[in-house]
Protein backbone atom coordinates (compact mmCIF):
# COMPACT_ATOMS: atom_id res chain seq x y z
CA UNK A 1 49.33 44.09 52.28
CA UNK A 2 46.37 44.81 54.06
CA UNK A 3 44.64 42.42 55.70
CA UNK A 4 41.15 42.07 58.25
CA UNK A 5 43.56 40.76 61.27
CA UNK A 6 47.32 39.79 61.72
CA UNK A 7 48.14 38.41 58.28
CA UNK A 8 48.14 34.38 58.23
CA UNK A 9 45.65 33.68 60.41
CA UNK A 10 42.48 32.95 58.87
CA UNK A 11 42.27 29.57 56.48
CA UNK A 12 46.12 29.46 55.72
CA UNK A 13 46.55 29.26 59.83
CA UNK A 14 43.66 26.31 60.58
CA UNK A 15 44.77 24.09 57.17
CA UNK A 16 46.62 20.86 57.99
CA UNK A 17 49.39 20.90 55.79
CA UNK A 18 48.53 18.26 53.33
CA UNK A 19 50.45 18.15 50.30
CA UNK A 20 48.28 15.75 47.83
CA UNK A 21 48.16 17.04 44.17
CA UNK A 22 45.17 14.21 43.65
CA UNK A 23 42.02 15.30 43.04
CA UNK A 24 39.15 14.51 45.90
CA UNK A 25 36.31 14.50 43.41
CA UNK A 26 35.76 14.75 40.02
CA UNK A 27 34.85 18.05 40.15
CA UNK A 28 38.15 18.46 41.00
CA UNK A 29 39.56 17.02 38.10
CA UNK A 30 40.73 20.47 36.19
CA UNK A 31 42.80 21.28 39.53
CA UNK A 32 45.54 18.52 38.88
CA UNK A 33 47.47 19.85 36.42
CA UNK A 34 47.80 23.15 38.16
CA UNK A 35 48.31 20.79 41.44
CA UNK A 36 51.32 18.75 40.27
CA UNK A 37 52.78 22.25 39.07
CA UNK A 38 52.71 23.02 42.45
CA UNK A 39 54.27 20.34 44.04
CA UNK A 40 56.66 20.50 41.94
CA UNK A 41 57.74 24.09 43.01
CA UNK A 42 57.39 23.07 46.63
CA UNK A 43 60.88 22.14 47.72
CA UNK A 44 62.78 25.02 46.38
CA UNK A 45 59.83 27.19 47.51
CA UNK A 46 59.76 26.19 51.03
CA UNK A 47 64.31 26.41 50.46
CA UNK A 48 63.82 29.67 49.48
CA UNK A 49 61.39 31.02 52.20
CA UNK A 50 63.58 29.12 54.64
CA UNK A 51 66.27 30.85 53.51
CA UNK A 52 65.12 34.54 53.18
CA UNK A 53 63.53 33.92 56.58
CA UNK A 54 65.26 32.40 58.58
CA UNK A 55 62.43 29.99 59.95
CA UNK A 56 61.91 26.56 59.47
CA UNK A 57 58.45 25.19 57.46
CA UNK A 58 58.12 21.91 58.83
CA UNK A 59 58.03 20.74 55.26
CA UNK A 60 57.73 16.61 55.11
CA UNK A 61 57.76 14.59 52.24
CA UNK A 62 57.70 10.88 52.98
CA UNK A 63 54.95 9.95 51.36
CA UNK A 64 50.81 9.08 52.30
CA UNK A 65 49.22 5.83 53.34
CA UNK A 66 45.75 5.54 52.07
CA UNK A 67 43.80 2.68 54.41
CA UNK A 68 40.50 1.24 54.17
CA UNK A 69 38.77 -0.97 56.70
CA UNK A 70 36.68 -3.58 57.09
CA UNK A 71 33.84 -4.99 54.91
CA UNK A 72 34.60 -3.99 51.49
CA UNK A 73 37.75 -2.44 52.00
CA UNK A 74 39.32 -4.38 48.99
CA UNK A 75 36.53 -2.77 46.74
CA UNK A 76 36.86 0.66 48.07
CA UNK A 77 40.55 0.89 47.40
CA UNK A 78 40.55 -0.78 44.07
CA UNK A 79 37.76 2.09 43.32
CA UNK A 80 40.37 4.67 44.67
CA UNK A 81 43.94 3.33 42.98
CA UNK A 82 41.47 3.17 39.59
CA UNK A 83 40.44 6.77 40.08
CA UNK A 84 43.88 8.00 40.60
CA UNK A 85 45.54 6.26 37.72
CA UNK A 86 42.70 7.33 35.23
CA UNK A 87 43.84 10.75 36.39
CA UNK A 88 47.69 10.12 35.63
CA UNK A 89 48.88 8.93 39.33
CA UNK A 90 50.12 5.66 40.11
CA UNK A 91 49.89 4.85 44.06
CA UNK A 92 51.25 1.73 44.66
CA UNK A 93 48.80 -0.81 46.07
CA UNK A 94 50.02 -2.66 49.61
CA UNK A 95 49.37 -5.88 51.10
CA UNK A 96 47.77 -6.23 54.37
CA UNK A 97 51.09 -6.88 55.21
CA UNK A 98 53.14 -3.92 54.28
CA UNK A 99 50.34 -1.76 55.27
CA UNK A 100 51.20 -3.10 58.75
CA UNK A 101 55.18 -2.71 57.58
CA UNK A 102 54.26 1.51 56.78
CA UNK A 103 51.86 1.69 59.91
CA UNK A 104 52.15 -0.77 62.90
CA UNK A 105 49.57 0.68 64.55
CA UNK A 106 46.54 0.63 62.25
CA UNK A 107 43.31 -0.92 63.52
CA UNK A 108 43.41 -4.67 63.15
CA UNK A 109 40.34 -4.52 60.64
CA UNK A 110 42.73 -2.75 57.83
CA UNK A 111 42.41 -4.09 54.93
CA UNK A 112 43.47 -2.82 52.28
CA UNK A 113 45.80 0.36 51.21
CA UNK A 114 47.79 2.23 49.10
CA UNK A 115 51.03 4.16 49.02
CA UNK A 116 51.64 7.50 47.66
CA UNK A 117 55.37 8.16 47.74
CA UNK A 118 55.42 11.62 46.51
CA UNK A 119 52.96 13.16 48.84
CA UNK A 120 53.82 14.87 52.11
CA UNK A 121 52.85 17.92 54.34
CA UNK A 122 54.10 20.99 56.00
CA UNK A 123 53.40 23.12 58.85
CA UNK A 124 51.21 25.48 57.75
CA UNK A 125 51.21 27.79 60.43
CA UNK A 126 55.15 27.81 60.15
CA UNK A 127 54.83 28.74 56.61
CA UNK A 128 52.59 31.15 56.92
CA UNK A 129 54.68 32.59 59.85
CA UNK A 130 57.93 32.24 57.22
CA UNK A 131 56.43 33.43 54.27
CA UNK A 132 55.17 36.70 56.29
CA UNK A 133 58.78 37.53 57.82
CA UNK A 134 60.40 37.11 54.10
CA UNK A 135 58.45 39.12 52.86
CA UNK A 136 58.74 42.07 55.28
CA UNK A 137 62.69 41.62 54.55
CA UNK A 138 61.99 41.61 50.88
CA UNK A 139 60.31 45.66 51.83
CA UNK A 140 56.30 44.30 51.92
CA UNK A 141 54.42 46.68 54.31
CA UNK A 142 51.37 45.05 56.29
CA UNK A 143 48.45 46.42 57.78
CA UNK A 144 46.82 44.79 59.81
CA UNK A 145 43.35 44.95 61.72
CA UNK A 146 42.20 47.14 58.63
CA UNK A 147 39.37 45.11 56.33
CA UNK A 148 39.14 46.16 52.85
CA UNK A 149 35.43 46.67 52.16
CA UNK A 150 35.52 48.08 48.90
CA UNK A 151 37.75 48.03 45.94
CA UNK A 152 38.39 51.19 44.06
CA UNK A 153 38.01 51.62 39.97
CA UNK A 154 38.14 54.71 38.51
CA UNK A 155 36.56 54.01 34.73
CA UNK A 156 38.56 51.06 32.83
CA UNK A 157 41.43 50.68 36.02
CA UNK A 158 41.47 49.46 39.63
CA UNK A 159 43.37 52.64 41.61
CA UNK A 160 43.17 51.28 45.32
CA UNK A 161 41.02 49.85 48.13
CA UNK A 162 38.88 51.39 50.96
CA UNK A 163 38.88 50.02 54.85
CA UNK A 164 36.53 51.30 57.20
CA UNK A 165 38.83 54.27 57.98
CA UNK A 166 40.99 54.71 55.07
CA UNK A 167 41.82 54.85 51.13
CA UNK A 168 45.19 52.86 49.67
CA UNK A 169 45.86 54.16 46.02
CA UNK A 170 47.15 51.12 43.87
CA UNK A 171 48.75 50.80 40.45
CA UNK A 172 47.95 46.97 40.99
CA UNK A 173 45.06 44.90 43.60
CA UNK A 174 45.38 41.72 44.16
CA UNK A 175 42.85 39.87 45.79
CA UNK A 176 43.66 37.23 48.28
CA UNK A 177 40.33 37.92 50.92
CA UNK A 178 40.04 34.09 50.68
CA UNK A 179 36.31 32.97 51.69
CA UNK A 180 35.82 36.80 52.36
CA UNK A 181 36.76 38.13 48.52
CA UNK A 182 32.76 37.83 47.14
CA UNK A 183 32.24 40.68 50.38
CA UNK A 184 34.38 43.10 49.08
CA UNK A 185 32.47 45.97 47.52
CA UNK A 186 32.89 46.40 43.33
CA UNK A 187 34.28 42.66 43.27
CA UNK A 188 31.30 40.39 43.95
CA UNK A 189 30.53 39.04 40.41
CA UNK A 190 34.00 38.10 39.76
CA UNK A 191 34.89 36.35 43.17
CA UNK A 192 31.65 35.12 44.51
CA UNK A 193 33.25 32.83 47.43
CA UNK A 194 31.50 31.66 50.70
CA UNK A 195 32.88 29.84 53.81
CA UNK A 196 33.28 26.22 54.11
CA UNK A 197 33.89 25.22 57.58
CA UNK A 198 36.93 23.15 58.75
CA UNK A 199 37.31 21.79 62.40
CA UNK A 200 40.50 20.07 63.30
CA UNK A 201 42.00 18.67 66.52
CA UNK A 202 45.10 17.61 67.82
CA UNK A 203 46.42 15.27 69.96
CA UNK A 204 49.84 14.80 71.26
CA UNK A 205 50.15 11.04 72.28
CA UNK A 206 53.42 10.03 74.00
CA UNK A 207 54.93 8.49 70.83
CA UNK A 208 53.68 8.82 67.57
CA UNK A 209 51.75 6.36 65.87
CA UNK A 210 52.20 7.20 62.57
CA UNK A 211 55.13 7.85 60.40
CA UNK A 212 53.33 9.29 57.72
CA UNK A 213 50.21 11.29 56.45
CA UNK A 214 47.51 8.51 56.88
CA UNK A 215 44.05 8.83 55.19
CA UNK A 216 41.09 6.90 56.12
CA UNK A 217 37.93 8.04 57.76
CA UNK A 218 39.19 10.79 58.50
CA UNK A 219 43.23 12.30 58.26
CA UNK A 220 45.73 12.23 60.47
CA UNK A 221 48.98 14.21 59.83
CA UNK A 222 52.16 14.06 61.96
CA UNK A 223 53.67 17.28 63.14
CA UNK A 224 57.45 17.23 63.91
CA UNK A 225 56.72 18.71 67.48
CA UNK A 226 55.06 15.86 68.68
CA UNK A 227 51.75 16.47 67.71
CA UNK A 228 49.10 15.01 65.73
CA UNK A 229 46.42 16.68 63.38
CA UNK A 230 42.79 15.14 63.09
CA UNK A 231 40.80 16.49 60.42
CA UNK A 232 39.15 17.49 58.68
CA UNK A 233 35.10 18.13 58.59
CA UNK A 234 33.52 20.54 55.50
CA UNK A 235 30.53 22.11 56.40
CA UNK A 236 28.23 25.35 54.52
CA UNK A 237 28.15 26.68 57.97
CA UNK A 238 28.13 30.46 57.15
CA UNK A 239 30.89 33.04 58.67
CA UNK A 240 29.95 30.89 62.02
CA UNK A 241 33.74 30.06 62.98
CA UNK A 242 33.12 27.55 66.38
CA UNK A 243 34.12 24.10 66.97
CA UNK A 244 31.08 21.91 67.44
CA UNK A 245 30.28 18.66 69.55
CA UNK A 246 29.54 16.40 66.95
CA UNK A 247 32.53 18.21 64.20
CA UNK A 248 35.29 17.34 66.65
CA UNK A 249 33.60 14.52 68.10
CA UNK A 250 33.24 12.38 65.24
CA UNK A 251 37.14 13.20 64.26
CA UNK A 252 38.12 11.67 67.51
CA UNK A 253 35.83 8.84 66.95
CA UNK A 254 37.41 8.46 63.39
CA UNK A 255 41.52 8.90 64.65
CA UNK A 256 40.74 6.19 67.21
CA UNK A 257 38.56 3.89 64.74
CA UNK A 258 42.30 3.66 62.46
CA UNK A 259 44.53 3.75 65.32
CA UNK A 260 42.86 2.71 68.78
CA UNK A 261 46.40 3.54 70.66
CA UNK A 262 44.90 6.79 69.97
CA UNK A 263 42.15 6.47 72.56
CA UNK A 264 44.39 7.93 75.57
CA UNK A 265 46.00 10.89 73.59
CA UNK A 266 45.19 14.22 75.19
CA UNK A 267 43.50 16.28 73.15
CA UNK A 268 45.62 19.77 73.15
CA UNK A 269 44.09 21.96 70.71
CA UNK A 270 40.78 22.16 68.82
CA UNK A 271 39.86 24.67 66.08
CA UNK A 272 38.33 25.77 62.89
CA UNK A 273 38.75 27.68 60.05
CA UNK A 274 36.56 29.20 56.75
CA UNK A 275 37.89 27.68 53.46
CA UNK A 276 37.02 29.99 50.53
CA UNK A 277 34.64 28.16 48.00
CA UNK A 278 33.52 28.91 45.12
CA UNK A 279 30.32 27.63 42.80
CA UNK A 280 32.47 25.28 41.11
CA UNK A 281 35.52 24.63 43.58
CA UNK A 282 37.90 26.07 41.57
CA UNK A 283 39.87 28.65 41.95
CA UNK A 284 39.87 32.40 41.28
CA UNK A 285 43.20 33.42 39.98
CA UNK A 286 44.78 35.88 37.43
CA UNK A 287 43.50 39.30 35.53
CA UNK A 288 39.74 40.37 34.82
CA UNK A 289 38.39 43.00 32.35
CA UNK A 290 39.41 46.04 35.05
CA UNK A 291 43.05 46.81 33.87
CA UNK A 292 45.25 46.42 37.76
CA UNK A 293 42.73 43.83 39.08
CA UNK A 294 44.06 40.81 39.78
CA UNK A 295 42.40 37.76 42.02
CA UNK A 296 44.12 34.79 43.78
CA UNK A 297 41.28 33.61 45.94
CA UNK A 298 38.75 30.88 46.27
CA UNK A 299 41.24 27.65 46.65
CA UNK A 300 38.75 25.71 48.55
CA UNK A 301 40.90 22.76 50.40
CA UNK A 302 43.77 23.64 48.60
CA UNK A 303 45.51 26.76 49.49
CA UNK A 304 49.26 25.25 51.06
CA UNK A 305 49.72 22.94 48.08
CA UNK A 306 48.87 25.35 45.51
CA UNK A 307 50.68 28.63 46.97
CA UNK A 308 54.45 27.74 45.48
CA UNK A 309 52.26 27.73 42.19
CA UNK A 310 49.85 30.86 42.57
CA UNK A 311 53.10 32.53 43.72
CA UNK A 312 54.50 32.16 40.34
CA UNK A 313 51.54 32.87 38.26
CA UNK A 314 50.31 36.12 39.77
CA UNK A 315 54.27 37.81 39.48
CA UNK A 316 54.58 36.16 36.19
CA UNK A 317 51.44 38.19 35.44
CA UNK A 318 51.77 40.98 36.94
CA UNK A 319 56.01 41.50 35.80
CA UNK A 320 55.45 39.98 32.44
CA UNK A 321 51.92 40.59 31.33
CA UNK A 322 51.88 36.22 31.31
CA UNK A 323 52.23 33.04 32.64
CA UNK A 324 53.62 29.77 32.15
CA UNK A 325 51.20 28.10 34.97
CA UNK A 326 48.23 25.97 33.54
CA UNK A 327 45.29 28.30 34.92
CA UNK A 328 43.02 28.75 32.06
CA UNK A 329 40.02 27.60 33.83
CA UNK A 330 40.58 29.66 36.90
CA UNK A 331 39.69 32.85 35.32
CA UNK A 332 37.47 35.33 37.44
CA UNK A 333 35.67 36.02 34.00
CA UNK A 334 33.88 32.96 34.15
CA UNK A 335 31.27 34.25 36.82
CA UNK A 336 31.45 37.81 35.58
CA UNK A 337 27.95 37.96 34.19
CA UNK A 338 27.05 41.14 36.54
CA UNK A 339 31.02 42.02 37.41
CA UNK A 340 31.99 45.12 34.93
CA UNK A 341 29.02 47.51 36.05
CA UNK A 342 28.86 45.99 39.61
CA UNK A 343 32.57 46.56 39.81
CA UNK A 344 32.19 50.14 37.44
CA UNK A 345 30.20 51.63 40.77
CA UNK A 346 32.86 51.75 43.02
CA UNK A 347 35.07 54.28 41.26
């Protein structure tokens, strides 16, 4: 594996964790079944990389409270419960008064709400950490500090990649670059992904608030160290990777707006990170016309709910020649207009 810094610290390190297979837009819409595939995987994925590593994943699934406030709340949700069940979920709608029963300390001016049992979260940056270590035990080499800039094809077949200083020959190449795949030389027409800034704080109050993951404004998502995860803005702000004044700002504004306790919480950590986005939000996963290229990139706001799932498909693909996941319309063909010569050159 070779990677532009120490692997697991680029979008898979500055993600909150959420684990929501419902779509955020309709554009989104071809994502779910792929999503709910995921989920599904997720708890003997993370007992398996728990396992092999000997880490923990912070992996929590009780559930996320949806919570809309003041005028028009009642509207807004029934908007949201009717978009999810036209897509095949069923969150359960609350009463003002279990919404107060699943989070005390919501802003008096909530509303209205809904319950989604199945959802949940992990610690990211414990996965990431646990994935890493099981696979070094499982015999996966890294390099790190060494940015591929060019992917190598020698007529019909991918044969390696090129850093700065050196050649890796390859019977396979995947591509995981995230928002950094569409700079990779001899790849650009099938992975054309740009960055789509993500600040986040957190706060560590001296109890927590909330029990669960709690969407309103903005997020919040409970850590089991004691912290608490504000996020999340989305911004086209180029490769520029800084936290801002207004970003962060407003996300305090918006975690104290639902739960004013939150007013006194010292802030502990601020940060951002480059999700990889693509022209239609989709993902780039699976084989291309270049025999031994393979792509798992461009996930957008979805990379730790759908890696138990792009896991599977990319071994079943690579050890089998197929896979069972539902990925049809993630294929890196689909922008490949210019891809075959583009990619042709860099033999």
């Amino acid at each position: 594996m070779v990677d532009r810094q120490a692997p697991g610290l680029e979008a898979s390190w500055a993600a909150a964790g959420m684990l929501t297979p419902a779509s955020e837009s309709s554009e989104a819409q071809p994502l779910i079944p792929f999503a709910n595939a995921s989920m599904a995987l997720y708890p003997d994925f993370v007992a398996r990389i728990e396992a092999e590593s000997g880490l923990p994943a912070g992996y929590r699934r009780d559930g996320a409270v949806e919570v809309f406030f003041g005028e028009g709340a009642e509207r807004r949700c029934a908007e949201w419960l009717a978009k999810l069940r036209a897509a095949g979920f069923q969150p359960q709608q609350t009463s003002v008064a279990e919404l107060r029963r699943l989070e005390p300390s919501l802003a008096e001016d909530a509303a209205a709400g809904g319950f989604a049992a199945d959802e949940g979260s992990v610690d990211n940056r414990l996965l990431t950490k646990a994935v890493a270590t099981a696979a070094e035990r499982a015999g996966v080499l890294f390099r790190a500090d060494a940015e591929v800039t060019r992917v190598l094809v020698t007529g019909e077949r991918a044969t390696g990649v090129e850093t700065r200083c050196e050649r890796f020959s390859a019977r396979h190449v995947l591509v995981a670059a995230g928002c950094y795949s569409g700079q990779i030389e001899g790849i650009e027409g099938y992975a054309p992904t740009v960055p789509a800034r993500g600040q986040m704080a957190a706060l560590r109050p001296a109890a927590m608030p909330v029990r669960h993951v709690v969407r309103g404004p903005s997020y919040l998502v409970p850590r089991n160290d004691g912290r608490l995860l504000v996020g999340a803005t989305v911004e086209h702000a180029g490769f520029e990777k800084v936290t801002t004044a207004a970003g962060i700002g407003g996300l305090l504004s918006d975690a104290v707006r639902m739960v004013p306790s939150l007013a006194g919480a010292p802030v502990v950590e601020t940060w951002c990170g480059l999700r990889p986005d693509t022209p239609d939000h989709l993902p780039i996963l699976g084989p291309c016309d270049v025999e031994g290229l393979w792509f798992a990139t461009g996930h957008y706001r979805n990379g730790i709910l759908l890696t138990p799932a792009t896991a599977r498909a990319i071994g079943e693909w690579v050890c089998e020649g197929k896979t069972t996941q539902p990925v049809e319309r993630f294929t890196p063909m689909r922008f490949a207009g210019t891809a075959p010569a583009t990619a042709r050159q860099a033999g």
